[in-house]
PDB file of N, CA and C in Angstrom:
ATOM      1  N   UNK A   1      55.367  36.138-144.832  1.00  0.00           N
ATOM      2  CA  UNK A   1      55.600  36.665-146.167  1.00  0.00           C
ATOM      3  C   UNK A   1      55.600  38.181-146.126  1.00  0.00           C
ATOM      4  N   UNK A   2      56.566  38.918-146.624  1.00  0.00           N
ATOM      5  CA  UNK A   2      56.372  39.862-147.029  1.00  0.00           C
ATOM      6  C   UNK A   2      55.498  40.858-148.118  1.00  0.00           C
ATOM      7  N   UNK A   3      55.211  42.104-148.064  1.00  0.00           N
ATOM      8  CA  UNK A   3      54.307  42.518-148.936  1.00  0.00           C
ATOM      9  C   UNK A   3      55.122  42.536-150.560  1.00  0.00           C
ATOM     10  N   UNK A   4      56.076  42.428-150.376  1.00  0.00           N
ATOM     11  CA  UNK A   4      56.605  42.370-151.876  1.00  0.00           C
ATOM     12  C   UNK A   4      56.840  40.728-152.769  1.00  0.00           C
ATOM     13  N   UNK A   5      56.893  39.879-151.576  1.00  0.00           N
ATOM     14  CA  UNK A   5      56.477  38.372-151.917  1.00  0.00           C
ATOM     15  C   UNK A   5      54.775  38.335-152.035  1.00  0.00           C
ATOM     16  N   UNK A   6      54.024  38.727-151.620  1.00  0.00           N
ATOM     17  CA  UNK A   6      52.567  38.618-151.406  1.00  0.00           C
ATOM     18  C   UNK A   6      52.651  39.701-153.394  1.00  0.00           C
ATOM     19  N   UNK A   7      53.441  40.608-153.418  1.00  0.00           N
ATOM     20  CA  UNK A   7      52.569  41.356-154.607  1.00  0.00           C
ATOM     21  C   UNK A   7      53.218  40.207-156.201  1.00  0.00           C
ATOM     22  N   UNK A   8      54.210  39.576-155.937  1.00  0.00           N
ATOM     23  CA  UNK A   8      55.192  39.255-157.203  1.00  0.00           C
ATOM     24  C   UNK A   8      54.212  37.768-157.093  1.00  0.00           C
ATOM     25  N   UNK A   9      54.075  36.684-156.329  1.00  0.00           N
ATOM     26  CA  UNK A   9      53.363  35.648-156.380  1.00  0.00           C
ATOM     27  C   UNK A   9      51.875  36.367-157.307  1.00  0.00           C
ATOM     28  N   UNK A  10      51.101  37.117-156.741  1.00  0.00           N
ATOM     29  CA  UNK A  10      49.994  37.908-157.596  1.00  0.00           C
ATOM     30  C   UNK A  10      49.786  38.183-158.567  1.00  0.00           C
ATOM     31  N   UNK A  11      51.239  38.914-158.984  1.00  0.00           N
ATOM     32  CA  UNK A  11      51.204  39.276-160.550  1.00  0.00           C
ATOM     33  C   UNK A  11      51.526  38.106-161.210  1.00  0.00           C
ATOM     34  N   UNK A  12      52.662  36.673-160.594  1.00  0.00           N
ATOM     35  CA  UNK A  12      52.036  36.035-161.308  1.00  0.00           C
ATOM     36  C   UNK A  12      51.096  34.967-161.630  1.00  0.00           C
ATOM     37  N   UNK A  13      50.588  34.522-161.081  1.00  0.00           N
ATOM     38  CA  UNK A  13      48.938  33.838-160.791  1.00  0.00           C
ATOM     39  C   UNK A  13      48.363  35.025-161.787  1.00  0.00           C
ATOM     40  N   UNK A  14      48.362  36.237-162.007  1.00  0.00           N
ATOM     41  CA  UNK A  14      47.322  36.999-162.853  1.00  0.00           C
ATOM     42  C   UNK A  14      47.686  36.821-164.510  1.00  0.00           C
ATOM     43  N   UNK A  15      49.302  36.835-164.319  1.00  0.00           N
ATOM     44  CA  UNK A  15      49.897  37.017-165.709  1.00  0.00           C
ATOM     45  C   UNK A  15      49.395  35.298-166.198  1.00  0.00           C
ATOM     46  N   UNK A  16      49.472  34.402-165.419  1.00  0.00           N
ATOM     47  CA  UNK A  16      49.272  33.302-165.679  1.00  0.00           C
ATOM     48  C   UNK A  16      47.320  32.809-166.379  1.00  0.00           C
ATOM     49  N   UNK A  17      47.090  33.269-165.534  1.00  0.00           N
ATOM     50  CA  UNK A  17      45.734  33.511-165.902  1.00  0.00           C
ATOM     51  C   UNK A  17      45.209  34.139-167.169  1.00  0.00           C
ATOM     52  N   UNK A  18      46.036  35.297-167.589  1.00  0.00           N
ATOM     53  CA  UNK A  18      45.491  36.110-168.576  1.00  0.00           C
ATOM     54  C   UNK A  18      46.225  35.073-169.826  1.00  0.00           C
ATOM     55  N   UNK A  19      47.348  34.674-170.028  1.00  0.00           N
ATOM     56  CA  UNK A  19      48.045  33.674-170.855  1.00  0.00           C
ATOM     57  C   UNK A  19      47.079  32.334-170.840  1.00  0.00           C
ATOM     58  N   UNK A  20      46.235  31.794-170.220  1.00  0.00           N
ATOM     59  CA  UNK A  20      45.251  31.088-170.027  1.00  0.00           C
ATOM     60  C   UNK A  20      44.154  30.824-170.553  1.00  0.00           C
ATOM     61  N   UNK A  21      43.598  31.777-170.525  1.00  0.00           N
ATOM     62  CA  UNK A  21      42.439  32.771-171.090  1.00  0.00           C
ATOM     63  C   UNK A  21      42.822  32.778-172.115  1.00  0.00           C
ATOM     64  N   UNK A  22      44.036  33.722-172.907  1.00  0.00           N
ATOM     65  CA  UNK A  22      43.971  33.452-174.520  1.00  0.00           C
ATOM     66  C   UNK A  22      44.190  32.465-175.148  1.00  0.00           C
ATOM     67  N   UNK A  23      44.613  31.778-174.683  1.00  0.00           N
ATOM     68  CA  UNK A  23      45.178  30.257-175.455  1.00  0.00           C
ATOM     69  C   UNK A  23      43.423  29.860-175.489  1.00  0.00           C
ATOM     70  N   UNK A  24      42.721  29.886-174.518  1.00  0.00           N
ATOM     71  CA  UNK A  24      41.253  29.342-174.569  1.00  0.00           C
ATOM     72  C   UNK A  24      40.884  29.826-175.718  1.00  0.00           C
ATOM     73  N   UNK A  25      40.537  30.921-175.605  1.00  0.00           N
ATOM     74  CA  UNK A  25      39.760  32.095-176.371  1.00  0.00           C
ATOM     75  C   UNK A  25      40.444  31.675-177.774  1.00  0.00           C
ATOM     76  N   UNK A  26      41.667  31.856-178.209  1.00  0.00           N
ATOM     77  CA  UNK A  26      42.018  31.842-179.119  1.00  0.00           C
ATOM     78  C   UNK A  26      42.026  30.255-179.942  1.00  0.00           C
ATOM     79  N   UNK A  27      41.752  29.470-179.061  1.00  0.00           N
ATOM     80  CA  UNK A  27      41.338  27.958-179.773  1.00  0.00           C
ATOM     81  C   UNK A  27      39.980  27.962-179.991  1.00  0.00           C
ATOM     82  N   UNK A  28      39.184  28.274-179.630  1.00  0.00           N
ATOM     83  CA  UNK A  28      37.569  28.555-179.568  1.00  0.00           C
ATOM     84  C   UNK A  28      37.002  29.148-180.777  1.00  0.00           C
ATOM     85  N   UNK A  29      37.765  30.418-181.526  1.00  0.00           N
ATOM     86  CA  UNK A  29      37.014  30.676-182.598  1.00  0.00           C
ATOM     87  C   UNK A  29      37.729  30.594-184.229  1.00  0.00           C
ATOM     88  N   UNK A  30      37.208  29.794-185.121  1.00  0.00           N
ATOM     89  CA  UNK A  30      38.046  29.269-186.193  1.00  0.00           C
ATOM     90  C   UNK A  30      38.376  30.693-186.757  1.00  0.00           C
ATOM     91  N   UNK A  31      39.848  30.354-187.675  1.00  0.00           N
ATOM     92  CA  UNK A  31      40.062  31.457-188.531  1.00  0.00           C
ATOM     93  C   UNK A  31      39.639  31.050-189.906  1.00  0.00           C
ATOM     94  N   UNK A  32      39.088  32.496-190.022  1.00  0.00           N
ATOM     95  CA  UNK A  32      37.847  32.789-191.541  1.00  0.00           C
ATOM     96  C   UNK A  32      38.250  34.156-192.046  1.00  0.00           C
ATOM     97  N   UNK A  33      38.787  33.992-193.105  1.00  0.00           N
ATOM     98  CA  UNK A  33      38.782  35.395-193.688  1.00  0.00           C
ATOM     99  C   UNK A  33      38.093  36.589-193.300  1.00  0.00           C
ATOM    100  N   UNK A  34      38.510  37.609-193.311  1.00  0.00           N
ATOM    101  CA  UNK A  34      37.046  38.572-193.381  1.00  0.00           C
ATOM    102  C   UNK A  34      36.683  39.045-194.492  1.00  0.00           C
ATOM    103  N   UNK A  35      35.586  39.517-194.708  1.00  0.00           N
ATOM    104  CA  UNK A  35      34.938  39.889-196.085  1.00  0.00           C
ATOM    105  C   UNK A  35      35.410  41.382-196.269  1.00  0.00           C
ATOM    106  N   UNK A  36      35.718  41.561-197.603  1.00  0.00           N
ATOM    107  CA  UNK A  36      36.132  42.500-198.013  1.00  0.00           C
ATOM    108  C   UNK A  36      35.679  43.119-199.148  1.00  0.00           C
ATOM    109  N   UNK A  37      35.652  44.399-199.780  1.00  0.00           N
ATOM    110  CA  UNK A  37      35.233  44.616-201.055  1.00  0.00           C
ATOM    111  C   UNK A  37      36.300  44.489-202.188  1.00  0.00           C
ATOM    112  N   UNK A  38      35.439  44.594-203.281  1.00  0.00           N
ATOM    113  CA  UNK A  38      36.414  44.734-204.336  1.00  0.00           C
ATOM    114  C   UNK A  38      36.340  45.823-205.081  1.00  0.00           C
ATOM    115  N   UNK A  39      37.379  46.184-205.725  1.00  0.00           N
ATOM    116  CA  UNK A  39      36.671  47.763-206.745  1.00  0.00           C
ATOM    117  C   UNK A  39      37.631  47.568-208.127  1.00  0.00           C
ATOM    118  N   UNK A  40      37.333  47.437-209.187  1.00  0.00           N
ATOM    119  CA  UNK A  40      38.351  46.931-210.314  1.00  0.00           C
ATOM    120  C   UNK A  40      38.871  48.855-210.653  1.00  0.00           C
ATOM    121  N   UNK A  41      40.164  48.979-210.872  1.00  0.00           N
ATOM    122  CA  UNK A  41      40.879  50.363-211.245  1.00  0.00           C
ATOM    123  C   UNK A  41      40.772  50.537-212.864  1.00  0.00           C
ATOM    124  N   UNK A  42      40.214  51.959-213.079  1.00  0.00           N
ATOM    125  CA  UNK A  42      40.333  52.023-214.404  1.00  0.00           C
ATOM    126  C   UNK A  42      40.588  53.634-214.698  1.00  0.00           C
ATOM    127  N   UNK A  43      41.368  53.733-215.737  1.00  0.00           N
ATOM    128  CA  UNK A  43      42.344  55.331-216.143  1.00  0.00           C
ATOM    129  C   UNK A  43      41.080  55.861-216.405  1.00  0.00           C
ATOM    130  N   UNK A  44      41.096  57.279-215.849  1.00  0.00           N
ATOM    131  CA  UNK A  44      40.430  58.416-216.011  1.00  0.00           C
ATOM    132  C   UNK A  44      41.380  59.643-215.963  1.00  0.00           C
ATOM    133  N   UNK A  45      40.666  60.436-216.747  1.00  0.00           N
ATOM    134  CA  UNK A  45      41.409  61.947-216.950  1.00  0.00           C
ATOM    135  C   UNK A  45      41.234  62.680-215.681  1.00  0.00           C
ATOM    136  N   UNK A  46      42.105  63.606-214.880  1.00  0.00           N
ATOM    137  CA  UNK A  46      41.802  63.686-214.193  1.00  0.00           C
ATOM    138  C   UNK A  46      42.332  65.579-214.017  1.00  0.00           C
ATOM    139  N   UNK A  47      41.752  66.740-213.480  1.00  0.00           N
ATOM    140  CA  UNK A  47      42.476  67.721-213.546  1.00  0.00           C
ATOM    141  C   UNK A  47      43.001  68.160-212.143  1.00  0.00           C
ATOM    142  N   UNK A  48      44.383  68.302-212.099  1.00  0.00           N
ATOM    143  CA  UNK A  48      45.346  68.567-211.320  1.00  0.00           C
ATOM    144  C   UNK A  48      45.150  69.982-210.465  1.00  0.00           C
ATOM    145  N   UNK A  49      44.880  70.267-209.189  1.00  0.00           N
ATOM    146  CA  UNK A  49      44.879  71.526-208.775  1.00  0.00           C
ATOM    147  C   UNK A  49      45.556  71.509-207.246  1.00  0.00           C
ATOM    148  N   UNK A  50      45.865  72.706-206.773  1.00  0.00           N
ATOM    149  CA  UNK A  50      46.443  72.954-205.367  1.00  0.00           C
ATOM    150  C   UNK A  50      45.453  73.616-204.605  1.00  0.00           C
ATOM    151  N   UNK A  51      45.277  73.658-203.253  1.00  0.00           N
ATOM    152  CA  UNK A  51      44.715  74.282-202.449  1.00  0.00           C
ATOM    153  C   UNK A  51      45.546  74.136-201.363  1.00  0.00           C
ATOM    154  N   UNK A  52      45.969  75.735-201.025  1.00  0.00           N
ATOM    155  CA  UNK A  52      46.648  76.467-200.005  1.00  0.00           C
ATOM    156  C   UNK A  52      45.828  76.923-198.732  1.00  0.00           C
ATOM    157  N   UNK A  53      46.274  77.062-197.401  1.00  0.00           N
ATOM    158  CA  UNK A  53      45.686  77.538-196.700  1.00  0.00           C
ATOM    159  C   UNK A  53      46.837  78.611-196.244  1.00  0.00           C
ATOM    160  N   UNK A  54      46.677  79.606-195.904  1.00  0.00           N
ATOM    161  CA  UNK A  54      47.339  80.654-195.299  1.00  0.00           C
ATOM    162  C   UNK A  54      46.524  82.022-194.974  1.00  0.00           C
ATOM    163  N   UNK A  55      47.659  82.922-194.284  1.00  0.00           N
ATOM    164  CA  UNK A  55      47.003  84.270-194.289  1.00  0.00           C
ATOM    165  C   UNK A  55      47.671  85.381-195.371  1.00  0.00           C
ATOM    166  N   UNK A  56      46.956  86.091-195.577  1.00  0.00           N
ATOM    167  CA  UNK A  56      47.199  87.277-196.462  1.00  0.00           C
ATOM    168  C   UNK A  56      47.898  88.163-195.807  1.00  0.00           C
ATOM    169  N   UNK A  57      47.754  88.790-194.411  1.00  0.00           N
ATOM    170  CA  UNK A  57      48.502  89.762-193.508  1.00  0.00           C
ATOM    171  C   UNK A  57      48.762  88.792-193.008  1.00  0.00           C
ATOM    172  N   UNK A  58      50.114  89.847-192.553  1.00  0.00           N
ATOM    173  CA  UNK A  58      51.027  89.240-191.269  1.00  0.00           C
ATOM    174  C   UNK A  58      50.634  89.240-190.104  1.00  0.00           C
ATOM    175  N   UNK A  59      50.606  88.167-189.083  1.00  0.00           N
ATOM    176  CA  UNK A  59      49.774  88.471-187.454  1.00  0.00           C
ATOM    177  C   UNK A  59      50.821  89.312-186.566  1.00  0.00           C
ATOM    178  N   UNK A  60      52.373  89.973-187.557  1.00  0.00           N
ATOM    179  CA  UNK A  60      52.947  90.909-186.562  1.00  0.00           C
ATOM    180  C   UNK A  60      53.444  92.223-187.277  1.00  0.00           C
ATOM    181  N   UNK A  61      53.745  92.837-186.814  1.00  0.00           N
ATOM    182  CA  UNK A  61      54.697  94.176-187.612  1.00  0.00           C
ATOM    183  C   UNK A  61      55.671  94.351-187.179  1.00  0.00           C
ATOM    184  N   UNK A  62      56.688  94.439-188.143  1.00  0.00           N
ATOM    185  CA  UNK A  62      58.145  95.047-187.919  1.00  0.00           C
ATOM    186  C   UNK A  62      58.189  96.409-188.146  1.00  0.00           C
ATOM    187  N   UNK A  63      58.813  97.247-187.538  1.00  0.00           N
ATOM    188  CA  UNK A  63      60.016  98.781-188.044  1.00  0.00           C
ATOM    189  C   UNK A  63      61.246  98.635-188.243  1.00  0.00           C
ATOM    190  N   UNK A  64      61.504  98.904-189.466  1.00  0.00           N
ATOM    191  CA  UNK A  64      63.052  98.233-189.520  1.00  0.00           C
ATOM    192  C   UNK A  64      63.316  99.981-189.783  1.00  0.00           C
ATOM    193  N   UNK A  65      64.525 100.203-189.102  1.00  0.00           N
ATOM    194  CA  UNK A  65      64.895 101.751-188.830  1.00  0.00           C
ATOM    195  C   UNK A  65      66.899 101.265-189.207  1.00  0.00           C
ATOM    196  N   UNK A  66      67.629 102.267-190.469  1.00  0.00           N
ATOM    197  CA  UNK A  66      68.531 102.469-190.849  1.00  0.00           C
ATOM    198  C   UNK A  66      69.399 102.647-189.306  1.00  0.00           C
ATOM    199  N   UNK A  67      70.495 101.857-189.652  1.00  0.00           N
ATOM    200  CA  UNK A  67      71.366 103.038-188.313  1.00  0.00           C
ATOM    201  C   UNK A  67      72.639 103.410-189.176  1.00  0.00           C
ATOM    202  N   UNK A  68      72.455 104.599-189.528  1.00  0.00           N
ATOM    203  CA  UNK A  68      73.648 105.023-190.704  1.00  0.00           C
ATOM    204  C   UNK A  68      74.773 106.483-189.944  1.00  0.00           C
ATOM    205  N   UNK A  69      75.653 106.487-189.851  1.00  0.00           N
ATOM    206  CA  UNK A  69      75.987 107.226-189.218  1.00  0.00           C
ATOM    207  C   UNK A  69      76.648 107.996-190.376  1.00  0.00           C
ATOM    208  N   UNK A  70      76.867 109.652-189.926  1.00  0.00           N
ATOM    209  CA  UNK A  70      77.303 110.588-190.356  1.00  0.00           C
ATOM    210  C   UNK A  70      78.549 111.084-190.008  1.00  0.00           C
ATOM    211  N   UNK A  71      79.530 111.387-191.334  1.00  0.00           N
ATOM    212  CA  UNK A  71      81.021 111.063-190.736  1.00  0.00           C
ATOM    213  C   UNK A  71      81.250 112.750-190.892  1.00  0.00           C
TER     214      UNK A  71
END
């Protein structure tokens, strides 16, 4: 046998195994809801605002210089 017949037989005997395993696992524990809360919704007034994050200065400086020529 070669090492690439020795690795593909492997993976699958493993893949087989792990497909195995869940079918077990997954017959083994009943399905039950999970518990959840409840919260009933009710209108409240509510006041509307924004919050910005930024900077005030710029982190660079420009020179902006005319190029005007004289005729």
């Amino acid at each position: 046998m070669t090492l690439a017949g020795v690795s593909i037989r492997l993976l699958g005997a493993t893949l087989l195994m792990v497909v195995a395993g869940g079918a077990a696992q997954a017959e083994s524990t009943p399905a039950t809801p999970p518990a959840v809360g409840i919260v009933e919704a009710a209108k409240r007034p509510i006041t509307e605002s924004s919050e910005f994050l930024g900077r005030i200065e710029a982190i660079n400086r420009v020179t902006l210089v005319a190029r005007v020529m004289h005729y």
